[in-house]
Protein backbone atom coordinates (compact mmCIF):
# COMPACT_ATOMS: atom_id res chain seq x y z
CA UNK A 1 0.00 0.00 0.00
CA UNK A 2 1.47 3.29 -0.85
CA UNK A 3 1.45 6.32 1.81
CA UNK A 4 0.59 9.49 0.07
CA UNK A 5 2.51 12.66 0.60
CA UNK A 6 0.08 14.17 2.81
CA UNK A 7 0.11 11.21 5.33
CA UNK A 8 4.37 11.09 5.24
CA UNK A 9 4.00 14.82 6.18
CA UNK A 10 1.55 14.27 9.07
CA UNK A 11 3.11 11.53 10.42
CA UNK A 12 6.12 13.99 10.45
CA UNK A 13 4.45 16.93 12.03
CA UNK A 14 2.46 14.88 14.27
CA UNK A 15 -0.62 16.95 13.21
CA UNK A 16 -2.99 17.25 10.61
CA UNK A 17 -2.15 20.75 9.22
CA UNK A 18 -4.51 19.89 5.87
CA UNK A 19 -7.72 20.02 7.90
CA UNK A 20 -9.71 22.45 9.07
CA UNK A 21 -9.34 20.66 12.98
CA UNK A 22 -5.47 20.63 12.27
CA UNK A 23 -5.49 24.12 11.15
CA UNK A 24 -6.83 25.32 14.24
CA UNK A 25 -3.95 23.20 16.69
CA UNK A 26 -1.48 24.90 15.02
CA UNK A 27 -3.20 28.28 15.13
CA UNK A 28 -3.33 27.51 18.48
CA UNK A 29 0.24 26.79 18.78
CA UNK A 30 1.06 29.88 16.89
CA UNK A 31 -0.88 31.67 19.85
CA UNK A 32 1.32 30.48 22.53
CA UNK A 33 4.37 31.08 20.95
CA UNK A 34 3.25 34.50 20.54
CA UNK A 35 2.17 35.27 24.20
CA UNK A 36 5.70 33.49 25.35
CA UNK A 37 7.47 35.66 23.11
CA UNK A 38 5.90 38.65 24.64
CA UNK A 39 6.50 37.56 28.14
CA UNK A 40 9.93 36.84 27.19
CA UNK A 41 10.91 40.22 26.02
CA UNK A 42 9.54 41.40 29.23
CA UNK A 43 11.66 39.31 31.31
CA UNK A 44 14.53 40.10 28.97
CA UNK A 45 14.23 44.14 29.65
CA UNK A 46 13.46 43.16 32.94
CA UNK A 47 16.96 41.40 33.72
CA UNK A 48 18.32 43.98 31.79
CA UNK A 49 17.10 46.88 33.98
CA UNK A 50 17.97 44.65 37.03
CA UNK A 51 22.21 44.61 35.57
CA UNK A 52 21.93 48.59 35.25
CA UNK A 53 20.84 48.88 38.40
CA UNK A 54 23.10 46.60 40.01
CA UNK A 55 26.18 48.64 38.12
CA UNK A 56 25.02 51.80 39.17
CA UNK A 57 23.78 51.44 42.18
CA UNK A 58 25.47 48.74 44.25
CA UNK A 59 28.73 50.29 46.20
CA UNK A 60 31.15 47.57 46.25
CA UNK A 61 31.50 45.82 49.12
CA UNK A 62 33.87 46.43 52.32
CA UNK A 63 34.92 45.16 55.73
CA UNK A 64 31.98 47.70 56.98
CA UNK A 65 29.48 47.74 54.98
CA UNK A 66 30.00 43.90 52.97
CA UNK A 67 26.46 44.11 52.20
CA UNK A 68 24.34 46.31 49.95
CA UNK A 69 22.10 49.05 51.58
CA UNK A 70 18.49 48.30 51.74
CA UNK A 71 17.37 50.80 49.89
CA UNK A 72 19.61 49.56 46.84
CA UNK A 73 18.05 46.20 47.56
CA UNK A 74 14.35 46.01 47.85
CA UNK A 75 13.97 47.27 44.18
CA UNK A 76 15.88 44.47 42.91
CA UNK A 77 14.11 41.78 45.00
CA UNK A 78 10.74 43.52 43.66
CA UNK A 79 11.70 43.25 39.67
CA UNK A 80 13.22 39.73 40.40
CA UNK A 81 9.72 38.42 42.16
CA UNK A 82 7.93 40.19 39.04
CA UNK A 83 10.59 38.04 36.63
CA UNK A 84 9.59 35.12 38.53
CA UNK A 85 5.86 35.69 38.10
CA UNK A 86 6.35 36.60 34.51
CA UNK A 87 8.02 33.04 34.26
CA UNK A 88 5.50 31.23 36.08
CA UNK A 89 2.80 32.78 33.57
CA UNK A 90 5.04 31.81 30.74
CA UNK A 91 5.28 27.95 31.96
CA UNK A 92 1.56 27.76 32.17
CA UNK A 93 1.01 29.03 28.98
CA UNK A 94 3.39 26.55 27.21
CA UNK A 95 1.86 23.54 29.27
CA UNK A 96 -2.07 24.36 27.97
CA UNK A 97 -3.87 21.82 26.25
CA UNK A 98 -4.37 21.23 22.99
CA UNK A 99 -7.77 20.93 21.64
CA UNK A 100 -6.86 17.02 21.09
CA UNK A 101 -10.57 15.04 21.91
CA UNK A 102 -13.14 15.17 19.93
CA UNK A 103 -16.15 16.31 21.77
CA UNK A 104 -14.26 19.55 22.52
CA UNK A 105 -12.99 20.20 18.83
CA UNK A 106 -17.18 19.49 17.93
CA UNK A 107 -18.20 22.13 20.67
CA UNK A 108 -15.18 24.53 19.65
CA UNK A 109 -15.81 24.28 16.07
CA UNK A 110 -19.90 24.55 16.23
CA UNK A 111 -20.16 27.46 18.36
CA UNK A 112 -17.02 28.14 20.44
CA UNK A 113 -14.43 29.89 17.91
CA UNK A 114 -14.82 32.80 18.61
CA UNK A 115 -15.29 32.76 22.66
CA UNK A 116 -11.67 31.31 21.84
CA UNK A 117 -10.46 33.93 19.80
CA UNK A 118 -11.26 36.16 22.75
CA UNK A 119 -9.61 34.41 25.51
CA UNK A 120 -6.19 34.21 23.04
CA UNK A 121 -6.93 37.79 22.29
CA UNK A 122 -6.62 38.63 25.79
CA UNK A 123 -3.65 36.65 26.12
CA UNK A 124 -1.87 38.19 23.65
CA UNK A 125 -2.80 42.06 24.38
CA UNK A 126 -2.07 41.12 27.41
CA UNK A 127 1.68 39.77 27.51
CA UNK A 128 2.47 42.52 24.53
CA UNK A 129 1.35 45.75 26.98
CA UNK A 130 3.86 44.19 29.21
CA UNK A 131 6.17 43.59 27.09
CA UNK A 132 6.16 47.47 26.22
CA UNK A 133 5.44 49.03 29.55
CA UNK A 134 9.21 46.77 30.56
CA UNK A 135 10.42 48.41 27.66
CA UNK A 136 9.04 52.09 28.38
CA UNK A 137 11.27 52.04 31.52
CA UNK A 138 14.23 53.91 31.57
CA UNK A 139 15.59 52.25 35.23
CA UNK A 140 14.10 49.73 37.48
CA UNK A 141 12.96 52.17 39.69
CA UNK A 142 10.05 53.24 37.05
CA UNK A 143 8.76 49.79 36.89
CA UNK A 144 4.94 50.23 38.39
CA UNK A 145 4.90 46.96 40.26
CA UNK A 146 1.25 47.53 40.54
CA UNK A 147 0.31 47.42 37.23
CA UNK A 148 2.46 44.53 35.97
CA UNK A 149 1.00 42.81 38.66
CA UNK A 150 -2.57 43.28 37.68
CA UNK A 151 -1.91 42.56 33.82
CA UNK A 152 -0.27 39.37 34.90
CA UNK A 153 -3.29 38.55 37.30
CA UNK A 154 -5.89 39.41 33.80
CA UNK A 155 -3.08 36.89 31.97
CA UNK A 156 -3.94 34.21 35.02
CA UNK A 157 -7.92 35.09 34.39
CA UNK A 158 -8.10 34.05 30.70
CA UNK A 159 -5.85 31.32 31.09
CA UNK A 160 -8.22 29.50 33.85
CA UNK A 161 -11.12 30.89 31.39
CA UNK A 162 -9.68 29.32 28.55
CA UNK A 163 -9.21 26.18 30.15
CA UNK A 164 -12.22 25.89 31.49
CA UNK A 165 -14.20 26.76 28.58
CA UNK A 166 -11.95 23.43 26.52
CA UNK A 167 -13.13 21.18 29.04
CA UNK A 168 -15.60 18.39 28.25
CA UNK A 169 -18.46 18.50 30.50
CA UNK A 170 -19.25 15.02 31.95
């Protein structure tokens, strides 16, 4: 029996890319890789802004004082627990599901596009506004902590949403 081109290539690519159903896994793929790349330049500027600090700054250390001040402290440990946050967010978005089972690609595909389309939407704006509020900041003491925060909490939000929406009700 011969294999057709189309079947060596999914076999390949472990996904159906010719179908409409295959179409939309990659799409959703494509998604991810987006908000990860935005959260990744935030992190990025974020580090960065962390090493200027640090070099302009942080006194070197002597026999009195062998420790940073504080004050030249607590803004670091601030931008590093937002970089770990940022991280976390990143993780989860790389580890969501794919639309693999057939009751939810049925429910998705009827109905459901675009409720999706709105909870990647989300995602996206959401990890490129902080990708250019990180990059709007001149020093790591312009950072508002606050806001991150919250766009990282909206990024939590339509994850859970999203998930919960792709689940098959029993």
């Amino acid at each position: 029996m011969s294999e057709t081109a189309a079947d060596r290539l999914r076999s390949l690519l472990g996904s159906d890319v010719y179908t409409q159903k295959g179409r939309l896994r990659s799409d959703d793929l494509l998604v991810r890789e987006r908000v990860r790349h935005g959260l990744g330049e935030a992190t990025a500027r974020l580090r960065q802004l962390i090493s200027q600090w640090r070099a302009d700054r942080m006194p070197p250390s002597t026999r009195e004082q062998p420790f940073p001040p504080a004050e030249v402290m607590e803004p670091i440990r601030r931008a590093e627990r937002l970089g770990r946050a940022i991280d976390d967010v990143s993780t989860t978005v790389g580890g969501l599901p794919l639309l693999s089972q057939d009751r939810v690609w049925d429910r998705v595909r009827s109905a459901g596009l675009d409720e999706l389309l709105q909870f990647d939407w989300t995602m996206v704006g959401e990890s490129d506004a902080l990708a250019v509020a990180m990059a709007a900041c001149g020093g790591l003491d312009e950072i508002d902590i606050g806001a991150a925060e919250e766009r990282i909490q909206r990024l939590r939000e339509a994850i859970g949403d999203r998930c919960r929406y792709l689940e098959i009700p029993a």
